[in-house]
N, C-alpha and C. Protein backbone atom coordinates (compact mmCIF):
# COMPACT_ATOMS: atom_id res chain seq x y z
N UNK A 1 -26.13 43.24 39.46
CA UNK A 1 -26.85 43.87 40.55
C UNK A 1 -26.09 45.02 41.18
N UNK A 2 -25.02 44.92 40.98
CA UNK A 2 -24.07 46.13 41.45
C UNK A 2 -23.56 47.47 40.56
N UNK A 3 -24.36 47.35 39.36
CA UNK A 3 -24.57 48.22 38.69
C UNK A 3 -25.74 48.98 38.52
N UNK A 4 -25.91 50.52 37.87
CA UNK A 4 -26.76 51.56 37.43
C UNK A 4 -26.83 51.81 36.65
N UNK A 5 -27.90 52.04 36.00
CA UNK A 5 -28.70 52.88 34.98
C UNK A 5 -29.42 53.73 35.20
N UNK A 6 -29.21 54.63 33.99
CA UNK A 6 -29.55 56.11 34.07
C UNK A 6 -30.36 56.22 33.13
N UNK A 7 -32.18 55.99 33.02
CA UNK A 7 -32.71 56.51 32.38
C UNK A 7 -33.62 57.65 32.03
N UNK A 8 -33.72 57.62 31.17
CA UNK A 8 -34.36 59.16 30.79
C UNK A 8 -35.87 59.10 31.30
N UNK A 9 -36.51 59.74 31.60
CA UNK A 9 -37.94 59.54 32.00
C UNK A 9 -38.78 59.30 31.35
N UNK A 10 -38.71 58.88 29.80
CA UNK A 10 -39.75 59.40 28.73
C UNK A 10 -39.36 58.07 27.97
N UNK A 11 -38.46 57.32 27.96
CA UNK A 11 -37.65 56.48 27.52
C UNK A 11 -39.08 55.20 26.93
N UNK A 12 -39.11 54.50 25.84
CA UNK A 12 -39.39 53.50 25.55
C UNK A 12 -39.76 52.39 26.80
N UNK A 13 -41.09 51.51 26.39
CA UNK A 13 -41.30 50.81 27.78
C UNK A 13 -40.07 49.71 27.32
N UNK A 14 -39.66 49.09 26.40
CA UNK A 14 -38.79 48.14 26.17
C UNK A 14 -37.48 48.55 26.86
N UNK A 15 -37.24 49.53 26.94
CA UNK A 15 -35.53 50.33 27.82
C UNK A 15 -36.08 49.79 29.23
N UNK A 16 -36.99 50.22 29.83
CA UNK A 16 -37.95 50.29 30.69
C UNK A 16 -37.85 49.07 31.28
N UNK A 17 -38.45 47.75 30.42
CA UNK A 17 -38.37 46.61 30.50
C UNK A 17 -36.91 45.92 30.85
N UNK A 18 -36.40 46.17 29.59
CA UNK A 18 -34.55 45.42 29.80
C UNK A 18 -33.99 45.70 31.04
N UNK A 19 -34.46 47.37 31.64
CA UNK A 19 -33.40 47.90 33.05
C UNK A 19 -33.85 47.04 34.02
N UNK A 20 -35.20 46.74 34.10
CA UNK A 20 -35.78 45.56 35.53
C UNK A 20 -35.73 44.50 35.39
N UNK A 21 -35.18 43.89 33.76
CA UNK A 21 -34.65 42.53 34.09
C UNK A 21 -33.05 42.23 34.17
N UNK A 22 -32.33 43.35 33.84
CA UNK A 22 -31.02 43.86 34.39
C UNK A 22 -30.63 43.41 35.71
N UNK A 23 -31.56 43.99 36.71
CA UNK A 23 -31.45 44.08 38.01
C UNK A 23 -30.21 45.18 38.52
N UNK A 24 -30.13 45.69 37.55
CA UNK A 24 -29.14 46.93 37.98
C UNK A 24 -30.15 48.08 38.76
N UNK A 25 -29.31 48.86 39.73
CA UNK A 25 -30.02 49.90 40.44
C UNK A 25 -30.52 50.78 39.02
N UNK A 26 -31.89 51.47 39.24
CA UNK A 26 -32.29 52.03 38.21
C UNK A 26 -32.35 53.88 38.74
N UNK A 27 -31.97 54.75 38.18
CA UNK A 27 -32.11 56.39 38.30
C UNK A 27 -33.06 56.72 37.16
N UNK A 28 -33.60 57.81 37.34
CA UNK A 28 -34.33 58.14 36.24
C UNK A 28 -34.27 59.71 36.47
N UNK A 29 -33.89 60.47 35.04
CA UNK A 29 -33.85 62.07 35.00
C UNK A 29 -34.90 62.13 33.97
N UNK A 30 -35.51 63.82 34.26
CA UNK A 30 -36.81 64.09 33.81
C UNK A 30 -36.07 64.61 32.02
N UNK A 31 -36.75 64.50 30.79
CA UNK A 31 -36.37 64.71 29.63
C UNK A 31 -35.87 65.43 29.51
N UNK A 32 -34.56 64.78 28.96
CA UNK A 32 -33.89 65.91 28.42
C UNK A 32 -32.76 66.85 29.85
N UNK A 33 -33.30 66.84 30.26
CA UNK A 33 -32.67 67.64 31.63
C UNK A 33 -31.36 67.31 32.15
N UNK A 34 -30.38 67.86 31.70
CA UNK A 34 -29.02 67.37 31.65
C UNK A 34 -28.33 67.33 33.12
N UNK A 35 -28.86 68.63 33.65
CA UNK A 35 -28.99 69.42 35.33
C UNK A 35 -28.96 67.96 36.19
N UNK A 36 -30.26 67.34 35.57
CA UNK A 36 -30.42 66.25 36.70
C UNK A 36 -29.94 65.11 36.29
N UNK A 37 -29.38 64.94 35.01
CA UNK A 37 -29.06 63.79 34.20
C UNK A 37 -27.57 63.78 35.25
N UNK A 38 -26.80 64.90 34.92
CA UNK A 38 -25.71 64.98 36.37
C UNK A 38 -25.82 64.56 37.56
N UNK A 39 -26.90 64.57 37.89
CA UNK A 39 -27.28 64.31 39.65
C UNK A 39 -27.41 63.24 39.41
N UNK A 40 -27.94 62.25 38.93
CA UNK A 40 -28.14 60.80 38.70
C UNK A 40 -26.85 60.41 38.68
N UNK A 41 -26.32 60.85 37.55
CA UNK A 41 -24.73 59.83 37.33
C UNK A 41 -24.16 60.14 38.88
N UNK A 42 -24.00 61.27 39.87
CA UNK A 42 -23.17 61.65 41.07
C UNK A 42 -23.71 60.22 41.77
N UNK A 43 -25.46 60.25 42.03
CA UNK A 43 -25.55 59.43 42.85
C UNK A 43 -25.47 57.89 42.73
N UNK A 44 -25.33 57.58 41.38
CA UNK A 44 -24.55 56.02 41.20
C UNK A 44 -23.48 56.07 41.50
N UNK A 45 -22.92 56.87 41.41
CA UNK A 45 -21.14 56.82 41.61
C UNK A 45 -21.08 56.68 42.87
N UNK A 46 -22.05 57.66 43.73
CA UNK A 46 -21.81 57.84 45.13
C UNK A 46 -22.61 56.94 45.93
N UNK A 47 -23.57 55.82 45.40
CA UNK A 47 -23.95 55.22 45.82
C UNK A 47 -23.22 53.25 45.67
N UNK A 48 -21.74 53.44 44.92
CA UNK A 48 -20.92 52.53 44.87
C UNK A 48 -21.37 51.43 43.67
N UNK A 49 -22.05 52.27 42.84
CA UNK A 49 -22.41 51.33 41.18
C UNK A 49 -21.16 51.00 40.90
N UNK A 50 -20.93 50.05 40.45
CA UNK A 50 -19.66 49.37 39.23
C UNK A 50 -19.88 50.11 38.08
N UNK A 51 -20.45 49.43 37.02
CA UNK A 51 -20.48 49.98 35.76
C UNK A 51 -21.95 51.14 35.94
N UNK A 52 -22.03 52.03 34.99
CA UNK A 52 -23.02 53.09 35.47
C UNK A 52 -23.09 53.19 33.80
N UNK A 53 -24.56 52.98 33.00
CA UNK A 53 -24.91 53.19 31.89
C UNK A 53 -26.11 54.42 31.57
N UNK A 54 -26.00 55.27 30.71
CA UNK A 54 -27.10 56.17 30.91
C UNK A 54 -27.74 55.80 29.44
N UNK A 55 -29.12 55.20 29.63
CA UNK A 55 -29.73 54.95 28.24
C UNK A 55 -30.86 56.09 27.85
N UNK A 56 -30.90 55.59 26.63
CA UNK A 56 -32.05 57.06 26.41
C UNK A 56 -32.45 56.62 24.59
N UNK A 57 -33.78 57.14 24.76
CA UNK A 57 -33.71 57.16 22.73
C UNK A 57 -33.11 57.86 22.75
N UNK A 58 -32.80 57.62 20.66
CA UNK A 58 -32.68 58.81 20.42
C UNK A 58 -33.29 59.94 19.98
N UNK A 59 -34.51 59.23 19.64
CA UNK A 59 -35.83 60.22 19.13
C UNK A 59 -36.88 59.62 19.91
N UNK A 60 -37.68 60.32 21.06
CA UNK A 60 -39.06 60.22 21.76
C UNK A 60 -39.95 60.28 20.35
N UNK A 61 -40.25 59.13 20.72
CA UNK A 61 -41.33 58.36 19.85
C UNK A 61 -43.19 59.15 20.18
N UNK A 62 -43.38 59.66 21.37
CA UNK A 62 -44.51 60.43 21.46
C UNK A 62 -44.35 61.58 20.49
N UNK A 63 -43.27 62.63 21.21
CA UNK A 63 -42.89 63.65 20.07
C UNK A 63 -41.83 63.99 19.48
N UNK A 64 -40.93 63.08 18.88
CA UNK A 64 -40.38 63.28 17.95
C UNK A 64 -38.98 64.03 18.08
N UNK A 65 -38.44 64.57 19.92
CA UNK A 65 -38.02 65.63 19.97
C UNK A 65 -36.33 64.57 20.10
N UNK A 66 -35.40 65.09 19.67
CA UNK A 66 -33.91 64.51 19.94
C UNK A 66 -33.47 64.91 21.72
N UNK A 67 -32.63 63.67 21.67
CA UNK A 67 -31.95 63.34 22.78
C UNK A 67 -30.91 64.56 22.80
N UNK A 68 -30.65 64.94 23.64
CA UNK A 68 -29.48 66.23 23.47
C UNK A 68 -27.71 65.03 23.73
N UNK A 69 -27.43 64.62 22.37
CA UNK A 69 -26.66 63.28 22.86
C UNK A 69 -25.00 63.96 23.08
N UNK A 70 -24.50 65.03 22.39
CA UNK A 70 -23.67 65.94 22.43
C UNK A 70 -23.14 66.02 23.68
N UNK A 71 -24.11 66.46 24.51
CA UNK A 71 -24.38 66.61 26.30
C UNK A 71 -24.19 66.24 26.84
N UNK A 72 -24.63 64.75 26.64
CA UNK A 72 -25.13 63.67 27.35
C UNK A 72 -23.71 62.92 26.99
N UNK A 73 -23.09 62.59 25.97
CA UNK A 73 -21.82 61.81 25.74
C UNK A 73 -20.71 62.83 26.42
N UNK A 74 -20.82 63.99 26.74
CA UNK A 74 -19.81 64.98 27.26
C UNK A 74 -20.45 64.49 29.08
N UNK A 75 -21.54 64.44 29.36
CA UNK A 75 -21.36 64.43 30.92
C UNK A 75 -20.80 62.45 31.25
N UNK A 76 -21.35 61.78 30.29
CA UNK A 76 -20.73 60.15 30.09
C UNK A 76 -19.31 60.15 30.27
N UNK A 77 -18.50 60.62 29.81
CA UNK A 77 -16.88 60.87 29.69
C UNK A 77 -16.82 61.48 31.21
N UNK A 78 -17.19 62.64 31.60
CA UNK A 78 -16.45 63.10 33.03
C UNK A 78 -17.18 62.45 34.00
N UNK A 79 -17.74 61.10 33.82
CA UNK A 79 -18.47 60.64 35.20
C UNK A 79 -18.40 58.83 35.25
N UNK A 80 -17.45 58.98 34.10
CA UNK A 80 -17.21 57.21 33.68
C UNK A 80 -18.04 56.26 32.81
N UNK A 81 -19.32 56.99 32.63
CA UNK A 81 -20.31 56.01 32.30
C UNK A 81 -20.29 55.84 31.09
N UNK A 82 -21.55 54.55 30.54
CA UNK A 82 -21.53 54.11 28.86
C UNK A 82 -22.68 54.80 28.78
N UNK A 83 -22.68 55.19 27.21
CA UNK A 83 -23.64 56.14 26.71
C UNK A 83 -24.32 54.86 25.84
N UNK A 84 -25.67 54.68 26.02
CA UNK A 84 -27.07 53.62 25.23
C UNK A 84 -27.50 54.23 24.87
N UNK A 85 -27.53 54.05 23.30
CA UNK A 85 -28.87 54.70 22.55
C UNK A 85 -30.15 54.01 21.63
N UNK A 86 -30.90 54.17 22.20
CA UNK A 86 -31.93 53.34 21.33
C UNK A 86 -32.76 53.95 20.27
N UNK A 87 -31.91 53.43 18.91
CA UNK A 87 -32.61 54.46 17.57
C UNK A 87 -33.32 53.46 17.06
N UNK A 88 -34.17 53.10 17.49
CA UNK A 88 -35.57 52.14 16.57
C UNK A 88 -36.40 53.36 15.78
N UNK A 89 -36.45 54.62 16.31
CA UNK A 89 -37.22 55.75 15.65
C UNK A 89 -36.20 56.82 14.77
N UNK A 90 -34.90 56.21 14.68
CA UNK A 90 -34.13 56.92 13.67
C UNK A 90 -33.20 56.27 12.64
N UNK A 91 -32.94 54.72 13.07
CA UNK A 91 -32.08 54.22 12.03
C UNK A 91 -32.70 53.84 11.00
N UNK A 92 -32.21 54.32 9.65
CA UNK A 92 -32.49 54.20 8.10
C UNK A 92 -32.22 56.05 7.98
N UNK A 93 -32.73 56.61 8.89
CA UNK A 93 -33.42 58.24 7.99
C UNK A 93 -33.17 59.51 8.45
N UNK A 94 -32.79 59.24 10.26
CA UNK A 94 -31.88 60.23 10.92
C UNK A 94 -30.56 60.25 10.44
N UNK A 95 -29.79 61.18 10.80
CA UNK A 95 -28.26 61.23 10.40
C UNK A 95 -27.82 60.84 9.26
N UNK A 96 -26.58 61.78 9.05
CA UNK A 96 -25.61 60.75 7.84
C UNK A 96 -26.08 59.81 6.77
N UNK A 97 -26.10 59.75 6.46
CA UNK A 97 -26.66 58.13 5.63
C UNK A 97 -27.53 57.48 6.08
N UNK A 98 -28.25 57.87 6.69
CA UNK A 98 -29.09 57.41 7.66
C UNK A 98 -28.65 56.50 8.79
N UNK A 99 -27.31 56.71 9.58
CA UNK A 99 -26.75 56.23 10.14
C UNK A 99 -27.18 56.48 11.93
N UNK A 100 -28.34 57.30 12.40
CA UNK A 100 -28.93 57.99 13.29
C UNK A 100 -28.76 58.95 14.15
N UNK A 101 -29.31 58.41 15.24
CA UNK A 101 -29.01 59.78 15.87
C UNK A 101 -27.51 60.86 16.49
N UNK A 102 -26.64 59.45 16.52
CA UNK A 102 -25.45 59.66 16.72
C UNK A 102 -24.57 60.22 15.95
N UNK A 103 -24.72 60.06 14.70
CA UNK A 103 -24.37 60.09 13.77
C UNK A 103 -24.71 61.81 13.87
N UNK A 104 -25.95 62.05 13.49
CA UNK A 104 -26.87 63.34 13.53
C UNK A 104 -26.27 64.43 14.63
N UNK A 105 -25.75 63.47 15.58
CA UNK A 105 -25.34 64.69 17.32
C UNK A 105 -23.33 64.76 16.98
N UNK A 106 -22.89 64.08 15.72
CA UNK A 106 -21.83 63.95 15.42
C UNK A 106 -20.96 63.35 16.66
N UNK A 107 -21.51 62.26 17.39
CA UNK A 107 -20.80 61.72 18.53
C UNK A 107 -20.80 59.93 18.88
N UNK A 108 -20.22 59.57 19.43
CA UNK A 108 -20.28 58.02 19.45
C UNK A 108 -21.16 57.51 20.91
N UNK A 109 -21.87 56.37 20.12
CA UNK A 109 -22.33 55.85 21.54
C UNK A 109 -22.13 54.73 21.86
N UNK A 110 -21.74 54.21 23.25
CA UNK A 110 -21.09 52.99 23.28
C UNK A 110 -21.56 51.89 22.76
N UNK A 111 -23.29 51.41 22.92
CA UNK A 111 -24.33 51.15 22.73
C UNK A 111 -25.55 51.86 21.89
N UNK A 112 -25.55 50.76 20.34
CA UNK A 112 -26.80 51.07 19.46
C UNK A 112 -28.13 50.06 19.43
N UNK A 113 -29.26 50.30 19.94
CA UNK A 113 -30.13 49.37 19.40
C UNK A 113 -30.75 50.26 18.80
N UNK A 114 -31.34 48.83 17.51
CA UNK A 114 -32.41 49.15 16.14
C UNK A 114 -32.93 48.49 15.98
N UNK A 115 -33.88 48.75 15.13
CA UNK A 115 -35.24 47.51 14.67
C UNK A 115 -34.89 47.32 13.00
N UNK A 116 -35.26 46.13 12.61
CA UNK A 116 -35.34 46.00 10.76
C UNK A 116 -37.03 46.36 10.72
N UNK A 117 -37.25 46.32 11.74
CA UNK A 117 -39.23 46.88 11.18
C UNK A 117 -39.76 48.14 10.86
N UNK A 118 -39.00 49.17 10.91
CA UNK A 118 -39.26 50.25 10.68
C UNK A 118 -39.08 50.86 9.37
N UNK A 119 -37.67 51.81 9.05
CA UNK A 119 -37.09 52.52 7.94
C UNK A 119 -36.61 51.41 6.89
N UNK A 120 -35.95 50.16 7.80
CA UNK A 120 -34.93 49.72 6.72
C UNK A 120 -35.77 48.49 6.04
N UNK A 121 -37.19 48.36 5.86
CA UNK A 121 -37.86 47.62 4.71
C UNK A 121 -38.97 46.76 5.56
N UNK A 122 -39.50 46.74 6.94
CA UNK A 122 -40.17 45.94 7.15
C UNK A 122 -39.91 44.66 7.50
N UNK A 123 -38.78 44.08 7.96
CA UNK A 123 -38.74 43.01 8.45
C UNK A 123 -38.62 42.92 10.21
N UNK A 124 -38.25 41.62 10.39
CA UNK A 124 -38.46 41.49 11.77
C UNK A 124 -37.36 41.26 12.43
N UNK A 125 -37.30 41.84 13.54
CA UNK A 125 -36.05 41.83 14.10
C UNK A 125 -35.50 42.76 14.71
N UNK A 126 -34.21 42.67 15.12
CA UNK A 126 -33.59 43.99 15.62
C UNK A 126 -32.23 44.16 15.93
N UNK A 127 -31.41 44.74 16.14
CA UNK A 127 -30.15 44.52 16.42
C UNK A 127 -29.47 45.67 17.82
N UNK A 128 -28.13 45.17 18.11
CA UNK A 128 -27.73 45.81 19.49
C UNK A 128 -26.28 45.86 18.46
N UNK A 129 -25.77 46.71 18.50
CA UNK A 129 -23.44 47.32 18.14
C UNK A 129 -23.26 47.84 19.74
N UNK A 130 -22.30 47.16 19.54
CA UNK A 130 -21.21 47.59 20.62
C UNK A 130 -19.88 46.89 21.01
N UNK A 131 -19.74 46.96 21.72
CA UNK A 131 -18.49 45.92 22.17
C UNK A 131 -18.42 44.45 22.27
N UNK A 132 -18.19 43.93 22.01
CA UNK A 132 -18.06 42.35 21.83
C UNK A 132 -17.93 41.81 22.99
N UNK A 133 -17.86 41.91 24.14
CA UNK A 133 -18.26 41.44 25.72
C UNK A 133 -19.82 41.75 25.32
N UNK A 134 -20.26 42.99 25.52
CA UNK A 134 -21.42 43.31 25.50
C UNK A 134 -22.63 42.39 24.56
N UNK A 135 -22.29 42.16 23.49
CA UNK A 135 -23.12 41.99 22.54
C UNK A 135 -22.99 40.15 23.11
N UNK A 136 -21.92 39.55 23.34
CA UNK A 136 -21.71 38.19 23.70
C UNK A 136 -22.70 37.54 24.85
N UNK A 137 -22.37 38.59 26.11
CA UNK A 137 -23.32 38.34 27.08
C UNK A 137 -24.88 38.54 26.75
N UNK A 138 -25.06 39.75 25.75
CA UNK A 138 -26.68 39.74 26.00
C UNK A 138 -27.34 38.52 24.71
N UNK A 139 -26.08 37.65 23.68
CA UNK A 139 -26.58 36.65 23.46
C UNK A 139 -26.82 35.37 24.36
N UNK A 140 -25.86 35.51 25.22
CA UNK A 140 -26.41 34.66 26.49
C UNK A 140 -27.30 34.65 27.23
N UNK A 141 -27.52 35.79 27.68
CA UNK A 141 -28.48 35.94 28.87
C UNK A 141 -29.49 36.81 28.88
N UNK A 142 -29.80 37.21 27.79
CA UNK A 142 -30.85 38.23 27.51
C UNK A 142 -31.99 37.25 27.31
N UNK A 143 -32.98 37.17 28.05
CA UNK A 143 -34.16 36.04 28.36
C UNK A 143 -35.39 36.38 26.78
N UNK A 144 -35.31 38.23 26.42
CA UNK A 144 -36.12 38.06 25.45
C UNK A 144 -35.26 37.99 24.22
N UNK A 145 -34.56 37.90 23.95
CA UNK A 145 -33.32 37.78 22.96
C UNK A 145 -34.46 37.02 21.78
């Protein structure tokens, strides 16, 4: 509860979903808009967030357009925060080896979620990489897990 998230305005209702059962303070910057993506991270900081996460796809699933993640992992570093990316619309076929969007923006994100239902053959399921606190707790306590 003493944490923030920073989402993108355009973001997946499932991002959408996870941030209000989070219960972390929620910000929201208009697409893409890095200008205000800044102003968000100032006012978690300045509003006494602990941890401060900025999530975002990586490909808007309406149109298709990329996350500017380059940007976005450069304003993450000078403002403390973890960079979330949710490539359900790029892992198998964006980036590298199809390694996604991160891969594609040549940058790391602290946080990956993906789906097996999409590129990589149709099955069910999905997965979260990251840090091993991270991934531990949301096998605990992640209610839709």
């Amino acid at each position: 509860e003493g944490d923030a998230v920073v989402s993108d305005a355009l973001n997946h209702a499932s991002i959408i979903d996870g941030i209000r059962l989070s219960k972390a303070r929620r910000f929201r910057y208009a697409n893409g808009d890095l200008d205000e993506l800044e102003q968000r991270l100032r006012e978690a900081r300045e509003g006494g967030a602990g941890l401060v996460l900025v999530a975002t796809d990586g490909v808007f699933s309406m149109d298709g357009s990329f996350a500017p993640l380059a940007a976005m992992r450069a304003l993450c570093d000078r403002h403390g925060a973890l960079l979330m990316v949710d490539d359900c619309h790029a892992t198998g076929f964006v980036g590298f080896q199809g390694r996604g969007t991160p891969a594609r923006a040549g940058v790391r994100a602290d946080i990956v979620t993906g789906t097996f239902g999409k590129a990589l053959g149709g099955a069910l399921g999905g997965f979260v990489a990251g840090p091993r606190p991270v991934v531990d707790l949301l096998r605990q306590r992640a209610r839709p897990y």
